[in-house]
C-alpha atoms as a PDB file:
ATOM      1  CA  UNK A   1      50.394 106.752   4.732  1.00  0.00           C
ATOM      2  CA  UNK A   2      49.470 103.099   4.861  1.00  0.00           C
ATOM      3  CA  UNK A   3      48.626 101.647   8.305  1.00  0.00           C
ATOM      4  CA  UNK A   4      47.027  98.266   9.782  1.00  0.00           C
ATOM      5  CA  UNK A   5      43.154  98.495  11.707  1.00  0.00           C
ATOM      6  CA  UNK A   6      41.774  96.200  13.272  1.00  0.00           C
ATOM      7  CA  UNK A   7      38.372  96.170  12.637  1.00  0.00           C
ATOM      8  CA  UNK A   8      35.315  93.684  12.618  1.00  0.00           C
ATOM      9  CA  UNK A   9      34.304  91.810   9.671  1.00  0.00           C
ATOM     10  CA  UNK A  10      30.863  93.741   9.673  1.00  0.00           C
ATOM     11  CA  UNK A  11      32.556  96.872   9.581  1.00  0.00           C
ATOM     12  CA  UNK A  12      34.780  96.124   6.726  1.00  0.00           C
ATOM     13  CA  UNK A  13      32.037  95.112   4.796  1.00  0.00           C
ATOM     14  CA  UNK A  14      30.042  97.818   5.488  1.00  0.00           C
ATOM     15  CA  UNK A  15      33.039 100.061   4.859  1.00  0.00           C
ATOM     16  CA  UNK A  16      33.158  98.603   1.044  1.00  0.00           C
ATOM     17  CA  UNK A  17      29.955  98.746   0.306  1.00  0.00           C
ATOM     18  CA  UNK A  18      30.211 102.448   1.067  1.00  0.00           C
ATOM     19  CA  UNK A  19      33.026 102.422  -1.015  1.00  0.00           C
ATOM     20  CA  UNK A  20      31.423 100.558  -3.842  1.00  0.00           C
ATOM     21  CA  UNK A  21      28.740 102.518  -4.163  1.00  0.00           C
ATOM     22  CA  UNK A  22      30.132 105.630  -4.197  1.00  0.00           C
ATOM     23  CA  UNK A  23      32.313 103.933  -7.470  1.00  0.00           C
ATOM     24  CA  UNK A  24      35.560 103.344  -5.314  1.00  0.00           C
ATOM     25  CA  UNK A  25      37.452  99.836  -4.859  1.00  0.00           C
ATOM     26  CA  UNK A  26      38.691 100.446  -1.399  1.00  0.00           C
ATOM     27  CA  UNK A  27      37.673 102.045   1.360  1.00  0.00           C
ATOM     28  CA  UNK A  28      40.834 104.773   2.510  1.00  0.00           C
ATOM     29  CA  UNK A  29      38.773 107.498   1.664  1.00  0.00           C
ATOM     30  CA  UNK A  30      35.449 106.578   3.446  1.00  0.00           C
ATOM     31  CA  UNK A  31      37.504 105.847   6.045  1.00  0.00           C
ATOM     32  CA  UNK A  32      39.624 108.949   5.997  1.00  0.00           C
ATOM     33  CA  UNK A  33      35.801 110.744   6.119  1.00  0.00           C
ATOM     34  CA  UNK A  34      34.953 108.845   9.048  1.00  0.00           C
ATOM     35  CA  UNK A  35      38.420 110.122  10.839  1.00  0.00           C
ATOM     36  CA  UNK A  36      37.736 113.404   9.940  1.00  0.00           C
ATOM     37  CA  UNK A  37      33.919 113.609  11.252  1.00  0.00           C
ATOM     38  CA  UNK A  38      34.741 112.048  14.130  1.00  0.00           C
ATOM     39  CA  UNK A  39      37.986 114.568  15.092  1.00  0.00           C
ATOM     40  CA  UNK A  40      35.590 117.289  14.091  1.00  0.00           C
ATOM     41  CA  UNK A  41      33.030 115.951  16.653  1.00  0.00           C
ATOM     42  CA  UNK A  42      35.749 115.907  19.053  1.00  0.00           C
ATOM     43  CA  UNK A  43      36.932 119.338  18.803  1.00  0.00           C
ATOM     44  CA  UNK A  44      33.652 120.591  18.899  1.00  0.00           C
ATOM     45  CA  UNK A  45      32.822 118.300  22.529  1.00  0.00           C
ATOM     46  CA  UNK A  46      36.016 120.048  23.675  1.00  0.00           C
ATOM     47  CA  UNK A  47      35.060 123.614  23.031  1.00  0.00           C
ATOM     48  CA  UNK A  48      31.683 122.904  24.194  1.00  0.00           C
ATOM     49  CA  UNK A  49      32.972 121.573  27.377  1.00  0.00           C
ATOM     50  CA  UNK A  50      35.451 124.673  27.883  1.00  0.00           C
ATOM     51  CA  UNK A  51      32.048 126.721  27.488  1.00  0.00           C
ATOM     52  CA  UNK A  52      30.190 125.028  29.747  1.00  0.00           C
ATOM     53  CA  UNK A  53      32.948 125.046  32.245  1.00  0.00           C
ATOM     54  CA  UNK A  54      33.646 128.757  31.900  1.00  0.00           C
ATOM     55  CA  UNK A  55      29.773 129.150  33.081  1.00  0.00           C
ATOM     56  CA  UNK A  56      30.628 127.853  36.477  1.00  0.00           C
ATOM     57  CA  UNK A  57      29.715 129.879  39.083  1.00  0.00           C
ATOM     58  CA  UNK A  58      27.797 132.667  37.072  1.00  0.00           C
ATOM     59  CA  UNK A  59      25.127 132.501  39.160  1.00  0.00           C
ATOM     60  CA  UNK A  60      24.289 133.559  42.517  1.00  0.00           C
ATOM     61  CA  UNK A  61      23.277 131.105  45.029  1.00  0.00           C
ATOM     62  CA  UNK A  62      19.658 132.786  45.483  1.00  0.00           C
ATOM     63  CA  UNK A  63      19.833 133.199  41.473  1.00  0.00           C
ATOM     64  CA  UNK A  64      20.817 128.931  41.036  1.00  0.00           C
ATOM     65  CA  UNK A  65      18.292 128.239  44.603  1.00  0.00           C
ATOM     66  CA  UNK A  66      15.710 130.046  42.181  1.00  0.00           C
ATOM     67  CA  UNK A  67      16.444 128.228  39.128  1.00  0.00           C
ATOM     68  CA  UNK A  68      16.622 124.618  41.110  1.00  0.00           C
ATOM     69  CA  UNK A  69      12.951 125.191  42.887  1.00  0.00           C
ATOM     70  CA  UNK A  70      11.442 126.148  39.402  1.00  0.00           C
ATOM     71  CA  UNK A  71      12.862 123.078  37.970  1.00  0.00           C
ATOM     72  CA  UNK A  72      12.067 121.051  40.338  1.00  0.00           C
ATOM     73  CA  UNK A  73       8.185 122.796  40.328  1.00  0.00           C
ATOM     74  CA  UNK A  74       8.092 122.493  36.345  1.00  0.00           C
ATOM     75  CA  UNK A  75       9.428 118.612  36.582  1.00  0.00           C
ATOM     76  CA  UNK A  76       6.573 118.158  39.312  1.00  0.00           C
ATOM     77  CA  UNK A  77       4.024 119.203  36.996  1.00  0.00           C
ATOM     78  CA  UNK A  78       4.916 116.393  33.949  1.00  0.00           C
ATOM     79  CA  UNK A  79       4.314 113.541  36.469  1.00  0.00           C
END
């Protein structure tokens, strides 16, 4: 599918220099790379956060009292 960016004149060069020296004469398919690391990236953020979030409340409030005191202790001691 062919599509208009608007990018910065840096970028595009950088873009087909990437291109050039990987033998190509335009950059779709570094870009199409960069699309796909970056969707990859964001998938992965997403799960992550779902994670994290599912971890909400697992601990007690003597259990997360306990944890803050010997953070706050071990963070005392780098100073």
């Amino acid at each position: 599918m062919r599509t208009t960016v608007e990018m910065k004149t840096e970028h595009r060069s950088a873009l087909l220099g990437l291109a050039a020296r990987r033998g190509e004469k335009g950059f779709s398919s570094v870009l199409a790379e960069a699309i796909e690391e970056y969707l990859h990236g964001e998938r992965t953020r997403e799960q992550r956060r779902k994670e994290l979030l599912s971890l909400a409340g697992s601990l007690s409030r003597e259990e997360a009292a306990d944890l803050r005191n010997a953070t706050t202790a071990l963070r005392e001691s780098w100073r």
